[in-house]
C-alpha atoms as a PDB file:
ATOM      1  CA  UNK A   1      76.941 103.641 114.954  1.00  0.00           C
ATOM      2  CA  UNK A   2      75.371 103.477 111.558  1.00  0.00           C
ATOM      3  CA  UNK A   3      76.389 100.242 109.525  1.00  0.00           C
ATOM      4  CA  UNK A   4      77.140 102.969 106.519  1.00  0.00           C
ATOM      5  CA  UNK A   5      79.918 104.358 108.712  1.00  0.00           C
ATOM      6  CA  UNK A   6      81.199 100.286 109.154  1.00  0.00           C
ATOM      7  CA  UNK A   7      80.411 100.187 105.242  1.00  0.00           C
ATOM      8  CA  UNK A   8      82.802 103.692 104.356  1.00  0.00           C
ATOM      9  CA  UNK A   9      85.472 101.994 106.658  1.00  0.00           C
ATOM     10  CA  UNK A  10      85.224  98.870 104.344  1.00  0.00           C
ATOM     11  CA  UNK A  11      85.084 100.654 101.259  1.00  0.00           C
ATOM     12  CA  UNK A  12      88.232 103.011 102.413  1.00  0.00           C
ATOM     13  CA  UNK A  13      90.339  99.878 102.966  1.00  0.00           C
ATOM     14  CA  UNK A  14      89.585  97.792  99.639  1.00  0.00           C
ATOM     15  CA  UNK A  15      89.911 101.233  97.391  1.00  0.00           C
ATOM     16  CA  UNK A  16      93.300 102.146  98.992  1.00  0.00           C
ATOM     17  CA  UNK A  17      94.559  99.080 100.321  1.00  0.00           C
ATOM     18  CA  UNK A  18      92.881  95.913  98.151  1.00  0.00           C
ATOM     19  CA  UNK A  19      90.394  93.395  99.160  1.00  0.00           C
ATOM     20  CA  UNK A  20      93.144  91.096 100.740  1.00  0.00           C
ATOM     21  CA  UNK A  21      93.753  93.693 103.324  1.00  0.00           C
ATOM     22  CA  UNK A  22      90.300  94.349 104.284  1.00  0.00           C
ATOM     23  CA  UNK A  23      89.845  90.415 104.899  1.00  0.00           C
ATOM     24  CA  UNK A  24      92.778  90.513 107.008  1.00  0.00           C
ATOM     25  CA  UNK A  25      91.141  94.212 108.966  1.00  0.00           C
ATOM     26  CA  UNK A  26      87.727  92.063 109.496  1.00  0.00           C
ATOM     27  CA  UNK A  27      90.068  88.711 110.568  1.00  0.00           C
ATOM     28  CA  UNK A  28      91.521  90.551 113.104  1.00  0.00           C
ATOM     29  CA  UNK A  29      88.314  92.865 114.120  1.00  0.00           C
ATOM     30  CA  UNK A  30      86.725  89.523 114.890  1.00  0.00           C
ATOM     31  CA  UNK A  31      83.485  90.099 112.829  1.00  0.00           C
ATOM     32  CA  UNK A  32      81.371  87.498 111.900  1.00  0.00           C
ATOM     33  CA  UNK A  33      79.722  89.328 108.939  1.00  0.00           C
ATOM     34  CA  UNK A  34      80.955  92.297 107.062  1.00  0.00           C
ATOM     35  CA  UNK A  35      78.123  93.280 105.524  1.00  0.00           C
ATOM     36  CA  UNK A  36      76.694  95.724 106.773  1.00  0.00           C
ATOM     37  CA  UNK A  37      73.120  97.275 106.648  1.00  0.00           C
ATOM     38  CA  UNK A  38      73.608 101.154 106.076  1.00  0.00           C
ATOM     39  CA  UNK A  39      69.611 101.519 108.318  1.00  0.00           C
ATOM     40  CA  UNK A  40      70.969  99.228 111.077  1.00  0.00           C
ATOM     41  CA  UNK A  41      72.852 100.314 113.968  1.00  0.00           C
ATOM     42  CA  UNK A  42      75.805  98.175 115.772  1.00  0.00           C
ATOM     43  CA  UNK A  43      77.913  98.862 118.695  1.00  0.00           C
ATOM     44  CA  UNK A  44      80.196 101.612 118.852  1.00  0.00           C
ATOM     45  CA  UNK A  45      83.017  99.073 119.809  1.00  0.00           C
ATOM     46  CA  UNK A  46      83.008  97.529 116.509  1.00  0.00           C
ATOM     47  CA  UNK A  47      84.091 100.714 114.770  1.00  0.00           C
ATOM     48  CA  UNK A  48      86.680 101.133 117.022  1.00  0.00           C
ATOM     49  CA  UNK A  49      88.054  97.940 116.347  1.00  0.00           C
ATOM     50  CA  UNK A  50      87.659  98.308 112.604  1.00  0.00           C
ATOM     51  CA  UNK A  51      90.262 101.215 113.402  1.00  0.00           C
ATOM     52  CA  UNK A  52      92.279  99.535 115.691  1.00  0.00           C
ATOM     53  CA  UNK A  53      92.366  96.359 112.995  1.00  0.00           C
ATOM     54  CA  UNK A  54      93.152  98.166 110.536  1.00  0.00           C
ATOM     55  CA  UNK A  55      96.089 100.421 112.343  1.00  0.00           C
ATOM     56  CA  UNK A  56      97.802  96.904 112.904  1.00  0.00           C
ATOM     57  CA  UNK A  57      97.206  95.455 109.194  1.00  0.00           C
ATOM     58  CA  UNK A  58      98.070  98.711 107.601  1.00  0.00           C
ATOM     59  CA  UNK A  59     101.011  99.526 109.930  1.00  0.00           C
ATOM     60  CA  UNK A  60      99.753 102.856 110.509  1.00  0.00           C
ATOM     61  CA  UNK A  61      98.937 104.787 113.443  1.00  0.00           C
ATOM     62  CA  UNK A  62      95.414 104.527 114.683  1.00  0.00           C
ATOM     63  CA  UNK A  63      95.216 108.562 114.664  1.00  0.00           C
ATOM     64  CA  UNK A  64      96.169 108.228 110.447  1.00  0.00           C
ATOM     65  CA  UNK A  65      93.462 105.644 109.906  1.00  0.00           C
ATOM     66  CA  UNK A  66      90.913 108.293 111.521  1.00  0.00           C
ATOM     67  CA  UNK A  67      91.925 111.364 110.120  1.00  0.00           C
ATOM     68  CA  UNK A  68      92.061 109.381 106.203  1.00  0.00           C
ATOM     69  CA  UNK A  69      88.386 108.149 107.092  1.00  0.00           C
ATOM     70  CA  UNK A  70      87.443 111.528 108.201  1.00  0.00           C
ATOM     71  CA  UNK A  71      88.299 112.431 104.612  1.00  0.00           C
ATOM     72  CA  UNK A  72      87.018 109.724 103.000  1.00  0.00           C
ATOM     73  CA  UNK A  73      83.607 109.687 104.423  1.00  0.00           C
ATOM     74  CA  UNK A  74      82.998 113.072 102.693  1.00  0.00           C
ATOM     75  CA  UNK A  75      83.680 111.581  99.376  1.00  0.00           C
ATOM     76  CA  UNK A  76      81.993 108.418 100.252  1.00  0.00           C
ATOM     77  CA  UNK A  77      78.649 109.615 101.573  1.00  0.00           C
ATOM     78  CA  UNK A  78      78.705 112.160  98.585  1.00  0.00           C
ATOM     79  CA  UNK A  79      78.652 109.067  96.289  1.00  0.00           C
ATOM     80  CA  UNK A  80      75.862 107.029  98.582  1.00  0.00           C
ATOM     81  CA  UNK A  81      73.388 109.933  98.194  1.00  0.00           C
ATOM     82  CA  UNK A  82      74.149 112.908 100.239  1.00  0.00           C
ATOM     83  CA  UNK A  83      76.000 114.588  97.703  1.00  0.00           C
ATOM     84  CA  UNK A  84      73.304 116.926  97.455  1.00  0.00           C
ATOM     85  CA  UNK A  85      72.325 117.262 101.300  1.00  0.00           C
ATOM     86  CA  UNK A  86      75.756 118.330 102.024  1.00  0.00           C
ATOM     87  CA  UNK A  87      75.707 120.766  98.910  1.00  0.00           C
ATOM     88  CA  UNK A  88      72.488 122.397 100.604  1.00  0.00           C
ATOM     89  CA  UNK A  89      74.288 122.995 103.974  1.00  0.00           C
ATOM     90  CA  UNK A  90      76.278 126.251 102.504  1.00  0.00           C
ATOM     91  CA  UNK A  91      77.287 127.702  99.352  1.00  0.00           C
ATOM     92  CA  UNK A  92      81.023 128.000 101.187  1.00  0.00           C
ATOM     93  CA  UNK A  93      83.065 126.019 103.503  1.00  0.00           C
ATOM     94  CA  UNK A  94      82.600 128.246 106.600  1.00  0.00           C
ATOM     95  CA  UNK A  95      78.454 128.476 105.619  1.00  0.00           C
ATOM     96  CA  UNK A  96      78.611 124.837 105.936  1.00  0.00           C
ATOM     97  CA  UNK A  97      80.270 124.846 108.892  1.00  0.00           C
ATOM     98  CA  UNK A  98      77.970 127.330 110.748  1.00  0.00           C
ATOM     99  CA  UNK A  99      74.812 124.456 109.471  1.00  0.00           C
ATOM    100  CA  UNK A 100      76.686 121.858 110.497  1.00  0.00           C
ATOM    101  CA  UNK A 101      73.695 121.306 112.943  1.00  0.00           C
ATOM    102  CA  UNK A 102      71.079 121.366 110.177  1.00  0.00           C
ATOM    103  CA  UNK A 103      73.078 119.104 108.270  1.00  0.00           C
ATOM    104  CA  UNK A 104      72.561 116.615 111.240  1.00  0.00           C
ATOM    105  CA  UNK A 105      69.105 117.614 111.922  1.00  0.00           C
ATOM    106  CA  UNK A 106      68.451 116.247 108.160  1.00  0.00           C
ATOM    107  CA  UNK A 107      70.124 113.399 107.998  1.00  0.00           C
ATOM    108  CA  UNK A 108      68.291 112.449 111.520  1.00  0.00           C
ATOM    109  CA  UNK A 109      64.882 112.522 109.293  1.00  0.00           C
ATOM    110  CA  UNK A 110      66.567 109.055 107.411  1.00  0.00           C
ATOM    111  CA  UNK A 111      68.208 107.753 110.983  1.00  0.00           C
ATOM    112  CA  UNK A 112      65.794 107.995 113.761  1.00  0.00           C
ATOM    113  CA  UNK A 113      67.622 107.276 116.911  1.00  0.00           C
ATOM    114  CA  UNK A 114      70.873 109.037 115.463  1.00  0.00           C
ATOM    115  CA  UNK A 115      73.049 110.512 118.467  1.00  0.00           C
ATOM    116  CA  UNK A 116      74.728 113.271 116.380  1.00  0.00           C
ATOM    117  CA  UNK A 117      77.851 115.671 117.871  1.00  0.00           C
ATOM    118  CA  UNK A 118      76.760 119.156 118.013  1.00  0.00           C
ATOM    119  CA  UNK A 119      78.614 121.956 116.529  1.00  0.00           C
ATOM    120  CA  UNK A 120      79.213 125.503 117.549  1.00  0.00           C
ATOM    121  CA  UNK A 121      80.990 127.923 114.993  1.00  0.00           C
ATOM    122  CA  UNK A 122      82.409 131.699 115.982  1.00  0.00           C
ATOM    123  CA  UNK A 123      84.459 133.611 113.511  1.00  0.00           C
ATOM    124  CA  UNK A 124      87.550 134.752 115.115  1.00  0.00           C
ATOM    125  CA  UNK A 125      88.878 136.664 113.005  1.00  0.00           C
ATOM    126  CA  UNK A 126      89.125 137.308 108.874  1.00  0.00           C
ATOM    127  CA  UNK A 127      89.447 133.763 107.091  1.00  0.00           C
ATOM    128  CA  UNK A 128      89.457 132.193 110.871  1.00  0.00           C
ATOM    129  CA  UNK A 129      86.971 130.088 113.600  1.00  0.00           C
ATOM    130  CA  UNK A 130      86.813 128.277 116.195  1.00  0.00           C
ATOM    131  CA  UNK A 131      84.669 125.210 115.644  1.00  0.00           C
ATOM    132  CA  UNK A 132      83.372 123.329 118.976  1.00  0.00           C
ATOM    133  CA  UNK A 133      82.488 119.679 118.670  1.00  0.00           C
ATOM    134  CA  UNK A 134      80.557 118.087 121.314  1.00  0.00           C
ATOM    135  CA  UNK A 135      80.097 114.282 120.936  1.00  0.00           C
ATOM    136  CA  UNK A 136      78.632 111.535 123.820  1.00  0.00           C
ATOM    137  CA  UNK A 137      81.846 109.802 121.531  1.00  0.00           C
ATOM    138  CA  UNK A 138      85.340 109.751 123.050  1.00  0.00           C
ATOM    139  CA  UNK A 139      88.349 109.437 120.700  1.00  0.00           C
ATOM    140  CA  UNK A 140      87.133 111.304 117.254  1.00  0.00           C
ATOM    141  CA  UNK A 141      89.210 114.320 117.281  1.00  0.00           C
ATOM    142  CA  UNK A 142      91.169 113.348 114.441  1.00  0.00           C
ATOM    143  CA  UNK A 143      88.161 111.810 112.416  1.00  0.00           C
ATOM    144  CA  UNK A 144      86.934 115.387 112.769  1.00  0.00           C
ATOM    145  CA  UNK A 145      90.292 116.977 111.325  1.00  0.00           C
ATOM    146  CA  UNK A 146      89.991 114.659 108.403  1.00  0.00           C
ATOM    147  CA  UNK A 147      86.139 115.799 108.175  1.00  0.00           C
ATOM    148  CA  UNK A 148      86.830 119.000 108.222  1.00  0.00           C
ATOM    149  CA  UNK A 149      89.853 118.519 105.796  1.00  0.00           C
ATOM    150  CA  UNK A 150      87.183 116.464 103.638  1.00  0.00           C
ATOM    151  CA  UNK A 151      84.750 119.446 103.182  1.00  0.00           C
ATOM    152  CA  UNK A 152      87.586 121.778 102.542  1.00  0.00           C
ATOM    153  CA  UNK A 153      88.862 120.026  99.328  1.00  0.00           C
ATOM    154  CA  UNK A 154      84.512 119.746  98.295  1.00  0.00           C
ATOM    155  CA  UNK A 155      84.167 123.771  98.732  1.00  0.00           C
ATOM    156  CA  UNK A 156      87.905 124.225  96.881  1.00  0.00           C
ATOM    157  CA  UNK A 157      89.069 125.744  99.987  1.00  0.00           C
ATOM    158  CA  UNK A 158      92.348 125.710 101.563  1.00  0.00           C
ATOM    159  CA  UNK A 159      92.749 125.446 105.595  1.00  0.00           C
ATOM    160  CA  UNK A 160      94.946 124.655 108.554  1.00  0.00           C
ATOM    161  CA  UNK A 161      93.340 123.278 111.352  1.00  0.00           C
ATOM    162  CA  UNK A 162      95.094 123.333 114.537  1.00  0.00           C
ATOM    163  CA  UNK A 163      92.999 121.092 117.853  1.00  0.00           C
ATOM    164  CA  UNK A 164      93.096 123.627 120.439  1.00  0.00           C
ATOM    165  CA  UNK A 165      91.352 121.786 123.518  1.00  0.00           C
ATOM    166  CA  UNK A 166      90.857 117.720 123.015  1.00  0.00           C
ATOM    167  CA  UNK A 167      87.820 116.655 124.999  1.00  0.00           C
ATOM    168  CA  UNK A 168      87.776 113.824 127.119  1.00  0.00           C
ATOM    169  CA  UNK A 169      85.734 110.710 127.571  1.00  0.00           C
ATOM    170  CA  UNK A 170      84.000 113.138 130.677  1.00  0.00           C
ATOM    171  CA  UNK A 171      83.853 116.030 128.743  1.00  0.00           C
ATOM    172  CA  UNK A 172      83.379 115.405 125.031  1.00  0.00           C
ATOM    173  CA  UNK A 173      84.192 118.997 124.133  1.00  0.00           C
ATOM    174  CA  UNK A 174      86.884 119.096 121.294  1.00  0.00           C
ATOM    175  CA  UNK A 175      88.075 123.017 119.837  1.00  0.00           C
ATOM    176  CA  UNK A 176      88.994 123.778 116.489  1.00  0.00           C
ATOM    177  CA  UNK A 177      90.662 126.761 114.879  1.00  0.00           C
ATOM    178  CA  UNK A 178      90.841 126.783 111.455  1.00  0.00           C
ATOM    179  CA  UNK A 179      92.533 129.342 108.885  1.00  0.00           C
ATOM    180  CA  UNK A 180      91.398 129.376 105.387  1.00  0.00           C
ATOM    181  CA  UNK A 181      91.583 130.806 101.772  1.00  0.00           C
ATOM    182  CA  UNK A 182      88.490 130.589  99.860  1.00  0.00           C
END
């Protein structure tokens, strides 16, 4: 992954949590340096033990810690300079979640060798869809609730998402239905 996604999971822990904690999170990740560069990518594994660090330090459960970053990494790539990029992808919540795919397609113009999910989008019915995630990434589902949650609260709409099919590692297929009030 991206070091920006190492840097919003860094940032997430010293806003809500203080500076003390994040040492500790980092201590107990076993990283040598925490400063990550945003353009630079580093191993999966060390994001996942960011998570796991922190679900031990924080004494929360390692499926809170993802679903709060999900969140948080709307708000914090907003602030690094997508703001506008993710304003583009739809005037609405559900127009930004049928470009989901063009939002990724953008951001891969910054982040050459960026191996993004995919996204398929169906309405379902009135104020409902089904949102597919496909990811080469095991263990996200609820990073992509908190995501989704995330955009929600940007487009002032309210939803219920409920995980109807969790992928696994073989297939990294994850289903959404979501209910909202625009």
């Amino acid at each position: 992954m991206y070091g920006l996604v190492n840097r919003a999971v860094r940032d997430l822990v010293i806003t809500q949590f203080g500076e003390a904690k994040w040492t500790a999170v980092s201590q107990r990740a076993e990283l040598d340096n925490d400063n990550f560069v945003c353009m630079s990518q580093y191993p999966d594994h060390i994001t996942y033990d960011l998570v796991s660090a922190a679900s031990k330090e924080l004494n929360l459960a390692p499926s809170e810690i993802l679903r709060a970053f999900g969140q948080y990494w709307i708000k914090y790539t907003a602030k690094e300079g997508y703001g506008e990029l993710i304003a583009r992808t739809g005037r609405s919540f559900v127009e930004c979640l049928h470009n989901l795919n063009d939002l990724h397609g953008r951001v891969a113009l910054t982040f050459p060798d960026l191996k993004p999910p995919s996204f398929q989008c169906k309405q379902t019915g009135p104020n409902e869809v089904a949102l597919h995630y496909i990811s080469h990434r095991d263990g996200l589902t609820l990073f992509v609730v908190g995501l989704l949650e995330g955009l929600a609260e940007l487009y002032g709409t309210e939803i219920n998402v409920r995980v109807e099919l969790k992928g696994s590692a073989d297939n990294g297929n994850d289903v959404f239905h979501i209910s909202y009030t625009e």
